[in-house]
PDB file of N, CA and C in Angstrom:
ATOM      1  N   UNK A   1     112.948  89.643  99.606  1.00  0.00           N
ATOM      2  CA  UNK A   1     112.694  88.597 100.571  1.00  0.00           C
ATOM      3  C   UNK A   1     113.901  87.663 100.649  1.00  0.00           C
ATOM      4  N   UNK A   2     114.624  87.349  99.694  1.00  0.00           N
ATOM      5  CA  UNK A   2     115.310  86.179  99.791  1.00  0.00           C
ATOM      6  C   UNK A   2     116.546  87.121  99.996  1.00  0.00           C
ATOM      7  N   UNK A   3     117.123  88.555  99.834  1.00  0.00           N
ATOM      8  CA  UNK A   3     118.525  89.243 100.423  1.00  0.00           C
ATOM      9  C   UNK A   3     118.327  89.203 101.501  1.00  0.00           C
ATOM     10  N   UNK A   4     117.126  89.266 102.500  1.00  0.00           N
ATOM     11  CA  UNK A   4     117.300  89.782 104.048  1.00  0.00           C
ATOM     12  C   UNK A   4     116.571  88.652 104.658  1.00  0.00           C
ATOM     13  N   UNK A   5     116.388  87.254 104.103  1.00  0.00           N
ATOM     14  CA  UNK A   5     116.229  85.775 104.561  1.00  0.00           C
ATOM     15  C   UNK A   5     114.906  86.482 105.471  1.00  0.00           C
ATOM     16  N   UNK A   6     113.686  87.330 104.809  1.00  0.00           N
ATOM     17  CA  UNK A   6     112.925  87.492 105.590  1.00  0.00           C
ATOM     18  C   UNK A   6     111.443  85.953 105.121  1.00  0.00           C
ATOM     19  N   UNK A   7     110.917  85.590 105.951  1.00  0.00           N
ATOM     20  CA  UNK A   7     109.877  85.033 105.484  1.00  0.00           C
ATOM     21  C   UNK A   7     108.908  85.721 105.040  1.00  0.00           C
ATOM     22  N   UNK A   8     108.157  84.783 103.917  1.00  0.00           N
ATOM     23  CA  UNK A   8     107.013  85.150 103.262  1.00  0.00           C
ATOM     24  C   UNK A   8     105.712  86.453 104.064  1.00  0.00           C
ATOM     25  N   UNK A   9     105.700  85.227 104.773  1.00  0.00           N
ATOM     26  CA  UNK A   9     104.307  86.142 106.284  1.00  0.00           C
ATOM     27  C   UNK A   9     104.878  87.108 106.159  1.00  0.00           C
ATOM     28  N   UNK A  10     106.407  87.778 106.663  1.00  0.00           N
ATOM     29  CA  UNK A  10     106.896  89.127 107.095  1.00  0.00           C
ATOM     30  C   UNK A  10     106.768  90.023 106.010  1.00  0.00           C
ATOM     31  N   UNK A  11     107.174  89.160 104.942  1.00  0.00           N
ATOM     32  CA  UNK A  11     107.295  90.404 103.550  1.00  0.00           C
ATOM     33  C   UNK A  11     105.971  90.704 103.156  1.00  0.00           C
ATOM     34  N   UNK A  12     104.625  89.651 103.167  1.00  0.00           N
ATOM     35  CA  UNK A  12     103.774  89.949 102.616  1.00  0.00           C
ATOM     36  C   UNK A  12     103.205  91.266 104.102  1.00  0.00           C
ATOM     37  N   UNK A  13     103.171  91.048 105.431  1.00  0.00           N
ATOM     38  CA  UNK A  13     102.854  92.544 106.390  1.00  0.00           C
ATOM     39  C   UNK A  13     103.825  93.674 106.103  1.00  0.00           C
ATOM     40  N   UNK A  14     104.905  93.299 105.629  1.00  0.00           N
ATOM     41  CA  UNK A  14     105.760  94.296 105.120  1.00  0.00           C
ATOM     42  C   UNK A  14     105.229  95.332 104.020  1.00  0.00           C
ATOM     43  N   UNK A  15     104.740  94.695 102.927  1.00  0.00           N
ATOM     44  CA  UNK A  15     104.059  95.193 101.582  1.00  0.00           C
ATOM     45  C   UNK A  15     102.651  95.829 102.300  1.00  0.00           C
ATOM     46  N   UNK A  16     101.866  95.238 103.222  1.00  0.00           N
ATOM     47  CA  UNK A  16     100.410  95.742 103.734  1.00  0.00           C
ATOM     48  C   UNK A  16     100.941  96.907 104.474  1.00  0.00           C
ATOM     49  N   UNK A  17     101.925  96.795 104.820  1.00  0.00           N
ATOM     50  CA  UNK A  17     102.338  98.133 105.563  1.00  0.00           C
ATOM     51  C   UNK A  17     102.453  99.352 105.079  1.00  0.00           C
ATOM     52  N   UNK A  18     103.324  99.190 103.788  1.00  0.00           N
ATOM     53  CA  UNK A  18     103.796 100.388 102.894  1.00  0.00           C
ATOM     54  C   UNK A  18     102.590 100.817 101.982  1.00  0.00           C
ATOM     55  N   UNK A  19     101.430  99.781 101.694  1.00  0.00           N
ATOM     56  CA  UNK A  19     100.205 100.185 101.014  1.00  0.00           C
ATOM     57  C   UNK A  19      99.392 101.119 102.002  1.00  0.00           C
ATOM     58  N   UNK A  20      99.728 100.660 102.798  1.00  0.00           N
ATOM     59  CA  UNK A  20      98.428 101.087 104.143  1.00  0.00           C
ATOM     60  C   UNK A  20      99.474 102.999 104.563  1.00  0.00           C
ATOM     61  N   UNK A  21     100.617 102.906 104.278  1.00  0.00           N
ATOM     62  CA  UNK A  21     101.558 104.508 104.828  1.00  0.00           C
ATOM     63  C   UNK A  21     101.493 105.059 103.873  1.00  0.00           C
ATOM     64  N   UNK A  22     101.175 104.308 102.440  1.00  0.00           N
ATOM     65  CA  UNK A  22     101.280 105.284 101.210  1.00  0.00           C
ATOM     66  C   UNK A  22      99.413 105.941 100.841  1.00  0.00           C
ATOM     67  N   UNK A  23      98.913 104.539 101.208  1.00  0.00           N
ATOM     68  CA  UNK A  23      97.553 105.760 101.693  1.00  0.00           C
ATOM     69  C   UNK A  23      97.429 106.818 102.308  1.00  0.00           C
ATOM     70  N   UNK A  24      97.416 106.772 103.647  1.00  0.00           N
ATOM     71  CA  UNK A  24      97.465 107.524 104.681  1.00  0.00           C
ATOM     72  C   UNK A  24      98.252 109.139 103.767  1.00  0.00           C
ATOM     73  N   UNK A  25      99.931 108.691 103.128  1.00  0.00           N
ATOM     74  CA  UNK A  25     100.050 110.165 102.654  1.00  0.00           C
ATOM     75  C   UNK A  25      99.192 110.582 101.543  1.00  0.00           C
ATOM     76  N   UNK A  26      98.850 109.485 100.883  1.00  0.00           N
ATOM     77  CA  UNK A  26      97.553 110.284  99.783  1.00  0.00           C
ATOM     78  C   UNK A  26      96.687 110.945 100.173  1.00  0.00           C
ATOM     79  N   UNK A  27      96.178 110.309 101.376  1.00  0.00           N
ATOM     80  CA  UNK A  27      94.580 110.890 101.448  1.00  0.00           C
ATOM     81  C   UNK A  27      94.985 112.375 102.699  1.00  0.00           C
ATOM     82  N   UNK A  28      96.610 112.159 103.365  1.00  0.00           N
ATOM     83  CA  UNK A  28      96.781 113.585 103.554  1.00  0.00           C
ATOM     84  C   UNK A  28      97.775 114.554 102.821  1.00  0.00           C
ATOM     85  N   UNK A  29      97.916 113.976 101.551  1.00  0.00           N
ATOM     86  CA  UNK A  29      97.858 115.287 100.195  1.00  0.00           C
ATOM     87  C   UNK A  29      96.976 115.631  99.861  1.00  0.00           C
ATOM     88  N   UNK A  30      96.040 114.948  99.565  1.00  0.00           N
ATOM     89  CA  UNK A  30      94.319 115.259  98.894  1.00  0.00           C
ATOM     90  C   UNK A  30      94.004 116.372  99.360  1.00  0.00           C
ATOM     91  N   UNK A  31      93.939 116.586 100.791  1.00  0.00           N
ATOM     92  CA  UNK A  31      93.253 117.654 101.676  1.00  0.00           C
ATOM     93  C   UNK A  31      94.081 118.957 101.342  1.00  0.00           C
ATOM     94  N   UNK A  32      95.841 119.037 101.835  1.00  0.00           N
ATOM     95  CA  UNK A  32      96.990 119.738 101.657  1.00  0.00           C
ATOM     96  C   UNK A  32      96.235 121.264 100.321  1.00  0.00           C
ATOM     97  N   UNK A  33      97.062 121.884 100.337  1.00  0.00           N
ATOM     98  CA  UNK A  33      97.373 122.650  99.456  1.00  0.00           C
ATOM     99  C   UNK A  33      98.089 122.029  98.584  1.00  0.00           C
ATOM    100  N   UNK A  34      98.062 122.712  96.822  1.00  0.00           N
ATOM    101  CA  UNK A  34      98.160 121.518  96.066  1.00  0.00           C
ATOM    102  C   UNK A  34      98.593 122.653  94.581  1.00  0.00           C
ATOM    103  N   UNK A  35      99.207 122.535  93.628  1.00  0.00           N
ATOM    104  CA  UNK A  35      99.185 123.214  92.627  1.00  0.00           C
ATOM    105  C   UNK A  35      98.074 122.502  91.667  1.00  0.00           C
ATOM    106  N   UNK A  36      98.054 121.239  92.254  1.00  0.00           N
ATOM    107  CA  UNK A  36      97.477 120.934  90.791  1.00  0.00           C
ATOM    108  C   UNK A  36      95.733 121.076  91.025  1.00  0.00           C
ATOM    109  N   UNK A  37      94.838 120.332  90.209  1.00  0.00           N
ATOM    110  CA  UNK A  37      93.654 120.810  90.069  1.00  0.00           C
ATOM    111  C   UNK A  37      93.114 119.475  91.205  1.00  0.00           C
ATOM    112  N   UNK A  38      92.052 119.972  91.517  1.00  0.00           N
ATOM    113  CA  UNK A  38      90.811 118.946  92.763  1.00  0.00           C
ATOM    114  C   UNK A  38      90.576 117.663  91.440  1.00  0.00           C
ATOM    115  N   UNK A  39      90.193 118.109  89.995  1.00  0.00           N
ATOM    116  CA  UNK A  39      89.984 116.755  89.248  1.00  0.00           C
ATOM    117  C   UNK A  39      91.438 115.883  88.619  1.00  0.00           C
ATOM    118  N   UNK A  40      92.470 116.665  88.831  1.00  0.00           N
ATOM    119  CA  UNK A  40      93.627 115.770  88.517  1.00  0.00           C
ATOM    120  C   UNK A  40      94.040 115.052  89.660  1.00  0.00           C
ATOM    121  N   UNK A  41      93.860 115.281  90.967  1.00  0.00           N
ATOM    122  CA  UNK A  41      93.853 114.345  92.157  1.00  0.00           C
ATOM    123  C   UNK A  41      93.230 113.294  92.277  1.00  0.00           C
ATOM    124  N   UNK A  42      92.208 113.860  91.938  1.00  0.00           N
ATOM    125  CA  UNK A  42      90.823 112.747  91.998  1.00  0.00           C
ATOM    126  C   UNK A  42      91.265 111.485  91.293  1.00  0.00           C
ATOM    127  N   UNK A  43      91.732 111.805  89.513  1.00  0.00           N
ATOM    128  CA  UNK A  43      92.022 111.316  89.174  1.00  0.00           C
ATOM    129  C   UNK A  43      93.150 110.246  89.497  1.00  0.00           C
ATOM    130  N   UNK A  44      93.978 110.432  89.858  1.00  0.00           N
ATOM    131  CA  UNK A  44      95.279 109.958  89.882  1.00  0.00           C
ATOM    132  C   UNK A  44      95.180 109.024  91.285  1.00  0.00           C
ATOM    133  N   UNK A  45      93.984 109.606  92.607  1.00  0.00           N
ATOM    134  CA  UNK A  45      93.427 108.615  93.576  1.00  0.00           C
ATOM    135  C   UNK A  45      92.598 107.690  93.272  1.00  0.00           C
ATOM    136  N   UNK A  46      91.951 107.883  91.907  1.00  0.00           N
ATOM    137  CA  UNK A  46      91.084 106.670  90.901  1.00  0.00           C
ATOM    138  C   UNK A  46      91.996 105.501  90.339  1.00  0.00           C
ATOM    139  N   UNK A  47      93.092 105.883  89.939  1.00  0.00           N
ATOM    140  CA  UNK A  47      94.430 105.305  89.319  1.00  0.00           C
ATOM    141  C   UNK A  47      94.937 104.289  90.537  1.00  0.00           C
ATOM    142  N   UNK A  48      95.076 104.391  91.309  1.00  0.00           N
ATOM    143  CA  UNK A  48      95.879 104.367  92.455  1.00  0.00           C
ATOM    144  C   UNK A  48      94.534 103.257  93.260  1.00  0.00           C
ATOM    145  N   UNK A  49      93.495 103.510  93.180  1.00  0.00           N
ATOM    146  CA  UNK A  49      92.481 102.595  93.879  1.00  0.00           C
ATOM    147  C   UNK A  49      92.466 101.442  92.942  1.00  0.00           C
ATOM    148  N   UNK A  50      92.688 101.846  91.684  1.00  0.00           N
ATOM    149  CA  UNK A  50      92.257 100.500  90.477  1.00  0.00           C
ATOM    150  C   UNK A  50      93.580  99.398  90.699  1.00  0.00           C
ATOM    151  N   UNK A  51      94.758 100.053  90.031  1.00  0.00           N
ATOM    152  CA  UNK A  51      95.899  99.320  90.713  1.00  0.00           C
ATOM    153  C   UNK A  51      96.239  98.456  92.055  1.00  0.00           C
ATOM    154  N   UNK A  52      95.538  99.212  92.874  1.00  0.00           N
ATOM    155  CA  UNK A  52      95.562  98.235  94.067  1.00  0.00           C
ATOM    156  C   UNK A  52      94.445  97.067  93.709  1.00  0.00           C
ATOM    157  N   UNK A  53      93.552  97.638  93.283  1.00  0.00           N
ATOM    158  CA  UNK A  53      92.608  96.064  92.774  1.00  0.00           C
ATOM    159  C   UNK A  53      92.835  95.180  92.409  1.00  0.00           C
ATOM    160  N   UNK A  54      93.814  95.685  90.977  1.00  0.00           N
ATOM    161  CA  UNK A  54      94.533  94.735  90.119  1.00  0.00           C
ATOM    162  C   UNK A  54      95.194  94.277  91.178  1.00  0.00           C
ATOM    163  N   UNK A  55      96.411  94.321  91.942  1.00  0.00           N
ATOM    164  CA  UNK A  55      97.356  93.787  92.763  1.00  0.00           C
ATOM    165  C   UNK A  55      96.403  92.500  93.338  1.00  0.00           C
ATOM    166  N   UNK A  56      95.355  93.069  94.314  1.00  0.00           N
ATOM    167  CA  UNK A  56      94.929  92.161  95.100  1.00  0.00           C
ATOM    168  C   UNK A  56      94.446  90.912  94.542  1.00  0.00           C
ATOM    169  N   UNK A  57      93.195  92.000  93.303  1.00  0.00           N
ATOM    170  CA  UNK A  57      92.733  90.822  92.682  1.00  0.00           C
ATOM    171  C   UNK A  57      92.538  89.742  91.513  1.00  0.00           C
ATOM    172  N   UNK A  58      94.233  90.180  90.819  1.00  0.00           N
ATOM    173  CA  UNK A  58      94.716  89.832  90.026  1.00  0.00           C
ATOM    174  C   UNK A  58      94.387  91.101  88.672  1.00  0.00           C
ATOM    175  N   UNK A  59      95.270  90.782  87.392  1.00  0.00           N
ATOM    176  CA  UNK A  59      94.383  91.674  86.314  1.00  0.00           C
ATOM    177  C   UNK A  59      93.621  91.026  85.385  1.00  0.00           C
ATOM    178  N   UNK A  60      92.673  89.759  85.904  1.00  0.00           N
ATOM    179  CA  UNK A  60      91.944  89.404  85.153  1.00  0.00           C
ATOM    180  C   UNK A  60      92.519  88.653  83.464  1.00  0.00           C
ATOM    181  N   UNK A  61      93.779  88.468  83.399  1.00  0.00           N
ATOM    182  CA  UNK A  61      94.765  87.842  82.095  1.00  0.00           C
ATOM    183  C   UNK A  61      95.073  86.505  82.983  1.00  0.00           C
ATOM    184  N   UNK A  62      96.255  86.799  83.562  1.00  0.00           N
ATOM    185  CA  UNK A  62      97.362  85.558  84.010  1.00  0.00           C
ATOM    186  C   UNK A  62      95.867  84.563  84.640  1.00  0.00           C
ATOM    187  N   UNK A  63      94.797  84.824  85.328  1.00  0.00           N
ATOM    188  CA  UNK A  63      94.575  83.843  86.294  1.00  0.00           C
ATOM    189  C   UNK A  63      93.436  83.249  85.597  1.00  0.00           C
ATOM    190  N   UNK A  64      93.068  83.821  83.620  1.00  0.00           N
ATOM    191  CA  UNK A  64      92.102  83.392  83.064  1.00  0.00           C
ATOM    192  C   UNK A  64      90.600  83.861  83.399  1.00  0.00           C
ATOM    193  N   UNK A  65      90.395  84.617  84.365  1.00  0.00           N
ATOM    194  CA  UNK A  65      88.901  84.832  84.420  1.00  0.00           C
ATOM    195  C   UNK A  65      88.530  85.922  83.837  1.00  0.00           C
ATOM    196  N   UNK A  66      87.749  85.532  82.944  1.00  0.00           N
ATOM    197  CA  UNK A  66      86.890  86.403  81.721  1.00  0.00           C
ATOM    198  C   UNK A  66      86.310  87.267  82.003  1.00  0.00           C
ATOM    199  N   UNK A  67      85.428  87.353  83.256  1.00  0.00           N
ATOM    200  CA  UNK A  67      84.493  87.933  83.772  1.00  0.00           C
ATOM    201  C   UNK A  67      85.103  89.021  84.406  1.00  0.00           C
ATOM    202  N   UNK A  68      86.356  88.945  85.310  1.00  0.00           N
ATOM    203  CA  UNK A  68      87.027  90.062  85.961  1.00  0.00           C
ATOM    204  C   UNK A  68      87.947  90.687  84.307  1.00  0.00           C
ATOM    205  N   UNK A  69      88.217  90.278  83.261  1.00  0.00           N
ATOM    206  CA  UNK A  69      89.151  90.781  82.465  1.00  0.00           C
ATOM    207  C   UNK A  69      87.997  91.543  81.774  1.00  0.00           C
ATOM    208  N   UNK A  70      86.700  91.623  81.798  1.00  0.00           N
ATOM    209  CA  UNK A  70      85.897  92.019  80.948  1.00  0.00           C
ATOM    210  C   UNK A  70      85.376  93.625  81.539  1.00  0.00           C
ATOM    211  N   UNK A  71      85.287  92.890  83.399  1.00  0.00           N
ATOM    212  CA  UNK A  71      84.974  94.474  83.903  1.00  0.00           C
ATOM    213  C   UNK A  71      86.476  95.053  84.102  1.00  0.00           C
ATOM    214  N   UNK A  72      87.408  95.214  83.968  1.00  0.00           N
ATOM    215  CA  UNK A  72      88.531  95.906  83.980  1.00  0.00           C
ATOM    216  C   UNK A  72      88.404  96.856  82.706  1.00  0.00           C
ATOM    217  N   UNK A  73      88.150  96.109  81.577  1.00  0.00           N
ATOM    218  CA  UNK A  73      88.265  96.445  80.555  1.00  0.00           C
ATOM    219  C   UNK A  73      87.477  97.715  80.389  1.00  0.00           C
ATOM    220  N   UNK A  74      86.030  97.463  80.714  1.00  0.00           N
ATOM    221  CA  UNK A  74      84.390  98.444  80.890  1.00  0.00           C
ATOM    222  C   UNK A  74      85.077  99.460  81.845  1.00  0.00           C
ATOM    223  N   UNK A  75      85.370  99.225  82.870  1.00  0.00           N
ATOM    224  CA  UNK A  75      86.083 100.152  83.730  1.00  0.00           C
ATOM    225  C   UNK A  75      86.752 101.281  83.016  1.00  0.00           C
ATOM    226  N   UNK A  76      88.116 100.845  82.396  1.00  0.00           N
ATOM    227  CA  UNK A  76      89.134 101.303  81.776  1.00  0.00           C
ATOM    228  C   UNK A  76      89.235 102.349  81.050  1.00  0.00           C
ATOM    229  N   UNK A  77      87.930 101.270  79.984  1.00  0.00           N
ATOM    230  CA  UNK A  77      87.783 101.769  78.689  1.00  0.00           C
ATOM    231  C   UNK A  77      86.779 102.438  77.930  1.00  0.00           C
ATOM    232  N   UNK A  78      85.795 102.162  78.599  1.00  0.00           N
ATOM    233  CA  UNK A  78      84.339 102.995  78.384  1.00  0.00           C
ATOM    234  C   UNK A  78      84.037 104.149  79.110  1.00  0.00           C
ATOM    235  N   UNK A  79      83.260 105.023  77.959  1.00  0.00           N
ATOM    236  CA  UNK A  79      83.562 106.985  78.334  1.00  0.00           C
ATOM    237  C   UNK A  79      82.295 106.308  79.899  1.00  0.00           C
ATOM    238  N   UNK A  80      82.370 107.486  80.478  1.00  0.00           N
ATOM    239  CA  UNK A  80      81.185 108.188  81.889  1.00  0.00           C
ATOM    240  C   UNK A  80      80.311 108.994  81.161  1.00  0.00           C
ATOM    241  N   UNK A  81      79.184 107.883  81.207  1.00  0.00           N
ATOM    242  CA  UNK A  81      77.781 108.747  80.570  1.00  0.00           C
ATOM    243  C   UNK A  81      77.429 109.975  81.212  1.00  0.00           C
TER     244      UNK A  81
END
């Protein structure tokens, strides 16, 4: 932002942009022919949905709320009954 004197507004539609094109190629690899397996995709589009969470909605540390650091954690870290 501050090499190409772009404003804030621009960089932050800038960033919604490249989230929103890097979807779009995920979800048309998903479909694609693929070496790898249907559950290592899955996976790695599970990865990829959580991270964007964190981004948006912080990771539950820096902004102090217990309650979001607690379900990250349950998320994370606890097996799938």
């Amino acid at each position: 932002m501050n090499e190409t004197g772009a404003s804030e507004e621009d960089a932050r539609e800038y960033i919604k942009y490249l989230i929103s094109a890097t979807w779009k190629k995920m979800n048309q690899d998903r479909v694609a022919s693929s070496p790898f397996s249907q559950i290592f995709i899955e996976i790695a589009l599970n990865l990829a949905r959580m991270a964007q969470c964190m981004y948006q909605h912080g990771d539950g540390h820096g902004a102090g709320n217990h309650k979001l650091r607690t379900e990250y954690c349950h998320y994370l870290f606890s097996p799938f009954p």
